[in-house]
PDB file of N, CA and C in Angstrom:
ATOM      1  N   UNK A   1      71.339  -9.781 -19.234  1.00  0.00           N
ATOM      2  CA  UNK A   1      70.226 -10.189 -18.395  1.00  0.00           C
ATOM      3  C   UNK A   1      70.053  -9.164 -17.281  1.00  0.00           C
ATOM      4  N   UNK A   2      68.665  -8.781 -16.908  1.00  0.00           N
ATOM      5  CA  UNK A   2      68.925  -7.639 -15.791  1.00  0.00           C
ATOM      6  C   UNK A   2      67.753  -8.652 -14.753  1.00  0.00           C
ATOM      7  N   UNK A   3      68.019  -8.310 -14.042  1.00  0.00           N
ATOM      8  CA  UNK A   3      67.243  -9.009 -12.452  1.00  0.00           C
ATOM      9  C   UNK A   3      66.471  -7.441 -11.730  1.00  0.00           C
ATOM     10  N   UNK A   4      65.264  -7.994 -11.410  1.00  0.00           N
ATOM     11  CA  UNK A   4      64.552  -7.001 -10.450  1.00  0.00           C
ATOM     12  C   UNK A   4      63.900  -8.020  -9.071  1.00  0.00           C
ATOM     13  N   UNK A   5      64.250  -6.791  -8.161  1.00  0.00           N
ATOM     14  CA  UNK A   5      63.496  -7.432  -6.904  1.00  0.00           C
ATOM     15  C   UNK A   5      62.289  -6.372  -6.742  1.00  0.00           C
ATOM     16  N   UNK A   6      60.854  -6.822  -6.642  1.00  0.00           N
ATOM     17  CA  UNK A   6      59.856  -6.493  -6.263  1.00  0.00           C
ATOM     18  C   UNK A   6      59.617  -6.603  -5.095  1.00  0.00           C
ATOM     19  N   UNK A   7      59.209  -5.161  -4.449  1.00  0.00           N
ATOM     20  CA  UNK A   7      59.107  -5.168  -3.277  1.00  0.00           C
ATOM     21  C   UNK A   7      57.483  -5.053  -3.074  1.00  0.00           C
ATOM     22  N   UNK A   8      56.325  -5.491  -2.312  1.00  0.00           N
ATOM     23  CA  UNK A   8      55.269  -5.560  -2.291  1.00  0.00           C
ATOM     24  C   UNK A   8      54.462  -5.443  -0.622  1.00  0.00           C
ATOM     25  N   UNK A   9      53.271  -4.532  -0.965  1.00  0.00           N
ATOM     26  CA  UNK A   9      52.535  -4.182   0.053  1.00  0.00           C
ATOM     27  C   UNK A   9      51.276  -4.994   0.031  1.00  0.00           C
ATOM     28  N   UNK A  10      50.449  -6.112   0.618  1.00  0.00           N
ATOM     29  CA  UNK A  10      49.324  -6.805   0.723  1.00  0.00           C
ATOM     30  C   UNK A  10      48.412  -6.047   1.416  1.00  0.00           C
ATOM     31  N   UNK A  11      46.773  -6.897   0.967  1.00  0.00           N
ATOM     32  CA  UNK A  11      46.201  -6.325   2.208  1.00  0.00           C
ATOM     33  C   UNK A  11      46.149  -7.713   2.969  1.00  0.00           C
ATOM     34  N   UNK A  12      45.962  -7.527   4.345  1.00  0.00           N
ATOM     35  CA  UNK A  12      45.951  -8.639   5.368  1.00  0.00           C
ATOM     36  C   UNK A  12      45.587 -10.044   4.706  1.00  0.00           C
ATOM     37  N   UNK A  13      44.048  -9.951   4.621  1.00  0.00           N
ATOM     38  CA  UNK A  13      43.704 -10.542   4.035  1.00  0.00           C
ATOM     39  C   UNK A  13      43.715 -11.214   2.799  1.00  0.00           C
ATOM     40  N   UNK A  14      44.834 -11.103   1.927  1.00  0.00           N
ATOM     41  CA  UNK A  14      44.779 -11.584   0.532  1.00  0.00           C
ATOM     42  C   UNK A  14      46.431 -11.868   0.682  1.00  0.00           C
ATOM     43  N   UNK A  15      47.223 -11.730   1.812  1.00  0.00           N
ATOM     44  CA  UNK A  15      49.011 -12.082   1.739  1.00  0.00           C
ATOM     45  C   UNK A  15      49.465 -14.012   1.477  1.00  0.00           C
ATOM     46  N   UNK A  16      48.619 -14.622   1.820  1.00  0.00           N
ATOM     47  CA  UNK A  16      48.929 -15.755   1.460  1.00  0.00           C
ATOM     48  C   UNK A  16      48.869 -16.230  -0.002  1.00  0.00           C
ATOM     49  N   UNK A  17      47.393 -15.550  -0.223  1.00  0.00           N
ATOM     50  CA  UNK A  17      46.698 -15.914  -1.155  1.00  0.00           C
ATOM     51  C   UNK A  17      47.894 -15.516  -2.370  1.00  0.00           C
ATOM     52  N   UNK A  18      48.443 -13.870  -2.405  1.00  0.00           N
ATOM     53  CA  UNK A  18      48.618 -13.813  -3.265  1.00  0.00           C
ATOM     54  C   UNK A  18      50.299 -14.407  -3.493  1.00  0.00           C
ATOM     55  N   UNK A  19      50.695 -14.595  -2.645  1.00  0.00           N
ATOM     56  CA  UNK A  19      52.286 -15.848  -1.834  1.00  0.00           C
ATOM     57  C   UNK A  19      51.911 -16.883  -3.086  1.00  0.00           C
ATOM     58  N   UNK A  20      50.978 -17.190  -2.743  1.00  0.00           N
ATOM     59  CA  UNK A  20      50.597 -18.870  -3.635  1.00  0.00           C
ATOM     60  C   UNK A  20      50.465 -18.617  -4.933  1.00  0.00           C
ATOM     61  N   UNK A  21      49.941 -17.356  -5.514  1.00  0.00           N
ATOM     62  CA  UNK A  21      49.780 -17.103  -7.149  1.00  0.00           C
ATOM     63  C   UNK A  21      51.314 -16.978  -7.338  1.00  0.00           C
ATOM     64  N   UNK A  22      52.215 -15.688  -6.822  1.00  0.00           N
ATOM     65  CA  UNK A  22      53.540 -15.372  -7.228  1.00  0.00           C
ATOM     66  C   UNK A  22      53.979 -16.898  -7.294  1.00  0.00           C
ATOM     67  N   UNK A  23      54.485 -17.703  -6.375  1.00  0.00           N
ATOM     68  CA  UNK A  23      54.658 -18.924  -6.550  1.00  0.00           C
ATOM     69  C   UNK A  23      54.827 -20.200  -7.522  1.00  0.00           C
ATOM     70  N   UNK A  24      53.546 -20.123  -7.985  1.00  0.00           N
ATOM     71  CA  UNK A  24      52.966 -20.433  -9.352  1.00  0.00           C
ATOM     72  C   UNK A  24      53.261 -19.616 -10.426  1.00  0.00           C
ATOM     73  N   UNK A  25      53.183 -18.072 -10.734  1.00  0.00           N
ATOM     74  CA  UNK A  25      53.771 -18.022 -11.585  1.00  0.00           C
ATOM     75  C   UNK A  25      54.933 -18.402 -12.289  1.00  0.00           C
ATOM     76  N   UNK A  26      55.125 -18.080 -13.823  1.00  0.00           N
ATOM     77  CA  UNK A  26      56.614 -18.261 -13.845  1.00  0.00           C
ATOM     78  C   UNK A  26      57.276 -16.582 -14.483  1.00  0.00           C
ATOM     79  N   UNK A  27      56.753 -15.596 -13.683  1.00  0.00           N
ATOM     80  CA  UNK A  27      57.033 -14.919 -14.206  1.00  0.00           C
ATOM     81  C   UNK A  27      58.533 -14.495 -12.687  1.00  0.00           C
ATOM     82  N   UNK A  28      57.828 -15.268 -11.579  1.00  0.00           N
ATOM     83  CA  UNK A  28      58.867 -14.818 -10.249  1.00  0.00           C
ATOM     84  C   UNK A  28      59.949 -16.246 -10.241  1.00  0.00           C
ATOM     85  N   UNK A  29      60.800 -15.702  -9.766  1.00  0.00           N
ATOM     86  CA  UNK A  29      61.773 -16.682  -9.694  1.00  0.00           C
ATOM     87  C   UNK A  29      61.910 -17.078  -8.467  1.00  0.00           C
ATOM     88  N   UNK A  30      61.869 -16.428  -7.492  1.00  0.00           N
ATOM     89  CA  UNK A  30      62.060 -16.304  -6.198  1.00  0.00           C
ATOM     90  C   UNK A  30      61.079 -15.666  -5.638  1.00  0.00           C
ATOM     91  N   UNK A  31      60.431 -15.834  -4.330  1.00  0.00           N
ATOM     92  CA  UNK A  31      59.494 -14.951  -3.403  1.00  0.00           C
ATOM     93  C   UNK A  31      59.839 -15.559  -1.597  1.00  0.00           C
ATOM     94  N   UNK A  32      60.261 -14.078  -0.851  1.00  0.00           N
ATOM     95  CA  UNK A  32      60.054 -14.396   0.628  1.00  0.00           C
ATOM     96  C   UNK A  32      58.834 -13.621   0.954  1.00  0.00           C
ATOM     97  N   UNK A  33      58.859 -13.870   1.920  1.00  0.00           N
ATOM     98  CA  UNK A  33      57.794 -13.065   3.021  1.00  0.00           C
ATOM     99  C   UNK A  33      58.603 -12.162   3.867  1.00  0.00           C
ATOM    100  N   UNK A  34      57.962 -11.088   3.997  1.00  0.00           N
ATOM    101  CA  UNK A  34      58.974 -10.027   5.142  1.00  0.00           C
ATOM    102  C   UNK A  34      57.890  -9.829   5.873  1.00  0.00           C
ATOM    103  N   UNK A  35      58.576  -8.903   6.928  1.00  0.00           N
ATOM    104  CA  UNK A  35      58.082  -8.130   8.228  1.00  0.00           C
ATOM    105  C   UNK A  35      58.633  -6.754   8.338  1.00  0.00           C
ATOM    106  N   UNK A  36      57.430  -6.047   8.441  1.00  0.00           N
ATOM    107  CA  UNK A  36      57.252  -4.771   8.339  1.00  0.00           C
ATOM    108  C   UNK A  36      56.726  -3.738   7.430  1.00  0.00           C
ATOM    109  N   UNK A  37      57.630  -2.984   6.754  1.00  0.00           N
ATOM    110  CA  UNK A  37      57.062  -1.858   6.202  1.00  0.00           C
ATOM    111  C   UNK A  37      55.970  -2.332   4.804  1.00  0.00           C
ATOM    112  N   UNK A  38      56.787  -3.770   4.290  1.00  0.00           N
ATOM    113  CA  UNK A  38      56.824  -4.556   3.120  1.00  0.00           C
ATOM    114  C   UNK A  38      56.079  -6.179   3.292  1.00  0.00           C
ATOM    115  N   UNK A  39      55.286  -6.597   2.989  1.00  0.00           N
ATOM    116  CA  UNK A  39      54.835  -8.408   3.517  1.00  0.00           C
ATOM    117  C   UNK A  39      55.704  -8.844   2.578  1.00  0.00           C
ATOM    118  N   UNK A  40      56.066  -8.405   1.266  1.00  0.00           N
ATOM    119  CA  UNK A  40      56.452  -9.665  -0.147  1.00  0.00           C
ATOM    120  C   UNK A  40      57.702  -9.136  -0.767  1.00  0.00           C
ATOM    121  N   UNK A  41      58.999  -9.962  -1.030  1.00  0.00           N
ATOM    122  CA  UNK A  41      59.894  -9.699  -2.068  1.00  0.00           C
ATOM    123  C   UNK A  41      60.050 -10.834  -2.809  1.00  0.00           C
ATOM    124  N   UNK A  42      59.563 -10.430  -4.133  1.00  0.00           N
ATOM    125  CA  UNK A  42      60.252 -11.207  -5.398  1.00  0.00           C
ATOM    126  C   UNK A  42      60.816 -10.560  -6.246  1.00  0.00           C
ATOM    127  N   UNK A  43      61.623 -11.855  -6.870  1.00  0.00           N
ATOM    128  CA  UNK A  43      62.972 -11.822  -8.120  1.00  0.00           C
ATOM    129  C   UNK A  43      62.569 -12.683  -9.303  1.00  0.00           C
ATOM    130  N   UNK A  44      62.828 -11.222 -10.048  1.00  0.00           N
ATOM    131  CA  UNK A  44      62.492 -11.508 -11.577  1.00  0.00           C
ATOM    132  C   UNK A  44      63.282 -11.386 -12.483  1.00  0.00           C
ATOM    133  N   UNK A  45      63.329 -11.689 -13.325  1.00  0.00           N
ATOM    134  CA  UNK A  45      64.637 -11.342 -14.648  1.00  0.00           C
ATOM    135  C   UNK A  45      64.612 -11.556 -16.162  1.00  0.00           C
ATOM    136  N   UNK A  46      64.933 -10.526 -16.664  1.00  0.00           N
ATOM    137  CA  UNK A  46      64.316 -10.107 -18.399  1.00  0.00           C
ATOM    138  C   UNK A  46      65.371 -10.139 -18.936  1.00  0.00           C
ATOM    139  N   UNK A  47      65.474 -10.299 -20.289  1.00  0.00           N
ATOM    140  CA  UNK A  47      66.579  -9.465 -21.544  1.00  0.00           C
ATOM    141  C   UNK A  47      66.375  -7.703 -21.321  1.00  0.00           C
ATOM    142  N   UNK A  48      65.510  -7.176 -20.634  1.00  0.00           N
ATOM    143  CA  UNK A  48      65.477  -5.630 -21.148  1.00  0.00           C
ATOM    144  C   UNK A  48      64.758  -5.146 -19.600  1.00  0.00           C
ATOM    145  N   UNK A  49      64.826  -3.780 -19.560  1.00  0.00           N
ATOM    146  CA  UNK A  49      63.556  -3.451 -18.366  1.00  0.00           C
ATOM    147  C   UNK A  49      62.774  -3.654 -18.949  1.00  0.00           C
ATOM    148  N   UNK A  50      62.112  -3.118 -20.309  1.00  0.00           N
ATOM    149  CA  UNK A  50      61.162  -3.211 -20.398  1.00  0.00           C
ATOM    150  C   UNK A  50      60.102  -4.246 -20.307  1.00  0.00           C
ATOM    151  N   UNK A  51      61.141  -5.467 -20.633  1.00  0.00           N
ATOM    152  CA  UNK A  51      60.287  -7.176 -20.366  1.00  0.00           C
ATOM    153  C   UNK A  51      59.890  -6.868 -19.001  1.00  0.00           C
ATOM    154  N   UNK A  52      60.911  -6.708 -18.250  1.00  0.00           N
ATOM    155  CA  UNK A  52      60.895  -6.741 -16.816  1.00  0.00           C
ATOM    156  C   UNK A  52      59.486  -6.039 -16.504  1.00  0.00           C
ATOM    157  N   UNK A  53      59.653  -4.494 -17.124  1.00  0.00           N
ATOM    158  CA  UNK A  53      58.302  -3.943 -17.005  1.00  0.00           C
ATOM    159  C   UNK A  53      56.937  -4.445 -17.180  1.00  0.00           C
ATOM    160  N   UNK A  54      56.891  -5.232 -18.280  1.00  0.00           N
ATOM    161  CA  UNK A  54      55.974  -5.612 -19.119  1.00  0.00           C
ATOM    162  C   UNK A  54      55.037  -6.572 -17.787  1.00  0.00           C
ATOM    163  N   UNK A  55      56.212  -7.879 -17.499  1.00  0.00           N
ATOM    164  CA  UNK A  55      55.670  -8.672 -16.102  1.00  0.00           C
ATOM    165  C   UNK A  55      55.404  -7.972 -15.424  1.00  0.00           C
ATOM    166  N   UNK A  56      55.970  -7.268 -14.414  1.00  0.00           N
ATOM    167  CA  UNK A  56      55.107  -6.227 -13.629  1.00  0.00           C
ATOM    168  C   UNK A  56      54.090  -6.023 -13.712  1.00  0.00           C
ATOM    169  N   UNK A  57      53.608  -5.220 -14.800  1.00  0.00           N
ATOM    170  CA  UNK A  57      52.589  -4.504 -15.053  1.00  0.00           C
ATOM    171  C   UNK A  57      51.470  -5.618 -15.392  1.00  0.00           C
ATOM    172  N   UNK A  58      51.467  -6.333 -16.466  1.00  0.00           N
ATOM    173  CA  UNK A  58      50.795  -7.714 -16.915  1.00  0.00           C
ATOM    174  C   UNK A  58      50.723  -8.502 -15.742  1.00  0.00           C
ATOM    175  N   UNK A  59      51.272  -8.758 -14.990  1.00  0.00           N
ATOM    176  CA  UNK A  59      51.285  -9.905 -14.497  1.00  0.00           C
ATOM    177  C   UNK A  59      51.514 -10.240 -12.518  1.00  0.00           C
ATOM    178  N   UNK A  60      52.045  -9.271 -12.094  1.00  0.00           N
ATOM    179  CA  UNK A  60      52.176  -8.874 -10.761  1.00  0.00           C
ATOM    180  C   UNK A  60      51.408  -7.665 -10.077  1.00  0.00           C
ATOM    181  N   UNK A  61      51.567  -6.628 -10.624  1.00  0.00           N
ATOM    182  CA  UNK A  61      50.296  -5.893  -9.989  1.00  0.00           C
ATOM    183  C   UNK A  61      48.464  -5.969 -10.310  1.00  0.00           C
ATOM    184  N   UNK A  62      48.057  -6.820 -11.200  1.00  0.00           N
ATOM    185  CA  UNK A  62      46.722  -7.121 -11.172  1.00  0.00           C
ATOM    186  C   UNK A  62      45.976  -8.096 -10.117  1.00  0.00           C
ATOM    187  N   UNK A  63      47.543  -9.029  -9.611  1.00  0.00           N
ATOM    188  CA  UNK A  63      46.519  -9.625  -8.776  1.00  0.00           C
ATOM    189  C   UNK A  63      45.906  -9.432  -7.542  1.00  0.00           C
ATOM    190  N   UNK A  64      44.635  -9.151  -7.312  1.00  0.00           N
ATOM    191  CA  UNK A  64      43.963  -9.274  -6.078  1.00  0.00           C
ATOM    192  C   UNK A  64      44.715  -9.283  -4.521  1.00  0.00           C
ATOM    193  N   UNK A  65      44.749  -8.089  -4.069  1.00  0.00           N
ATOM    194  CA  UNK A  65      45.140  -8.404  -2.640  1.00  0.00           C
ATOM    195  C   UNK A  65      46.752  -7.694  -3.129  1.00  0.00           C
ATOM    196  N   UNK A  66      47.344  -7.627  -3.918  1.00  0.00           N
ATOM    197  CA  UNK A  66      48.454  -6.668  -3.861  1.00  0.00           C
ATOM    198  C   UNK A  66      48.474  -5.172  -4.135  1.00  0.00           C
ATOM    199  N   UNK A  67      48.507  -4.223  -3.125  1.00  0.00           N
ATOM    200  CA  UNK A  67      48.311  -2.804  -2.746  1.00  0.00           C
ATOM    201  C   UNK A  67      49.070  -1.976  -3.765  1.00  0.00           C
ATOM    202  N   UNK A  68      50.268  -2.067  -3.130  1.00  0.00           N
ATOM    203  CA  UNK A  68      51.372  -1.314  -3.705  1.00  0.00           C
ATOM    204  C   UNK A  68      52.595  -2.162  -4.295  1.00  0.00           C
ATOM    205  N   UNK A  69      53.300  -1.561  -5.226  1.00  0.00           N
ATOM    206  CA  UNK A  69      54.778  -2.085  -5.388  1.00  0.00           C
ATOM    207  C   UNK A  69      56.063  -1.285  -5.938  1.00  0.00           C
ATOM    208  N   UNK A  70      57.358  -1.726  -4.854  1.00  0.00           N
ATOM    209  CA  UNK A  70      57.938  -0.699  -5.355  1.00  0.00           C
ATOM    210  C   UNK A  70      59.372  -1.777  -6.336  1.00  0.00           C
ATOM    211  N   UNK A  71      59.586  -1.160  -7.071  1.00  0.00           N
ATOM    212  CA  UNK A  71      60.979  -2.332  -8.327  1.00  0.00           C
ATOM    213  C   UNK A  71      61.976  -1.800  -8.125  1.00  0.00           C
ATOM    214  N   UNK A  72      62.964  -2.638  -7.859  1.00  0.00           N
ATOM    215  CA  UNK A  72      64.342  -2.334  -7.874  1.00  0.00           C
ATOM    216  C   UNK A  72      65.041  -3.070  -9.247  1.00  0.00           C
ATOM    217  N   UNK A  73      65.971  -2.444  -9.956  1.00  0.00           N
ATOM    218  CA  UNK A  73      66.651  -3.376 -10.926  1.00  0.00           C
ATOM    219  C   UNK A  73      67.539  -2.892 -11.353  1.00  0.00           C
ATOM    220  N   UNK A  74      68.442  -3.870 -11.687  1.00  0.00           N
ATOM    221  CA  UNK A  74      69.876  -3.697 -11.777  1.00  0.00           C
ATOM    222  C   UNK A  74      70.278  -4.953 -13.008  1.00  0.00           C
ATOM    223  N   UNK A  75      71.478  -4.947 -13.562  1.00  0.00           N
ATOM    224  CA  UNK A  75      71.854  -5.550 -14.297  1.00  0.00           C
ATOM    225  C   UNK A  75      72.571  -6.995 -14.021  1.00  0.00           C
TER     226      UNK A  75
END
């Protein structure tokens, strides 16, 4: 099983909004809110990176109001 934490950049305007989709998904397991460089960290976890990738890409960076993201993952 490998676990990734997504680290995420909002724009102002869309940080709740998109709080409440991650939430609802079931692709996050976990989501806080930060302060500073970063508004969002969530935790995700695959059989492979590439699953891992797959959510990411499918499923966390399309939605609305999320800028940037950077993945950390480990086993």
């Amino acid at each position: 099983m490998y676990t990734a934490y997504i680290l995420m950049i909002t724009s102002p305007e869309h940080e709740h909004e998109v709080y409440n989709k991650l939430m609802k998904s079931n692709v996050v397991e976990e989501i806080f809110p930060l302060f500073g460089e970063w508004d969002l960290i969530a935790k995700t976890t695959g059989e492979s990176n590439e699953e891992i990738a797959d959510k990411i890409i499918e499923n966390i960076r399309p939605i609305k109001g999320i800028l940037s993201t950077k993945t950390m993952m480990g086993y």
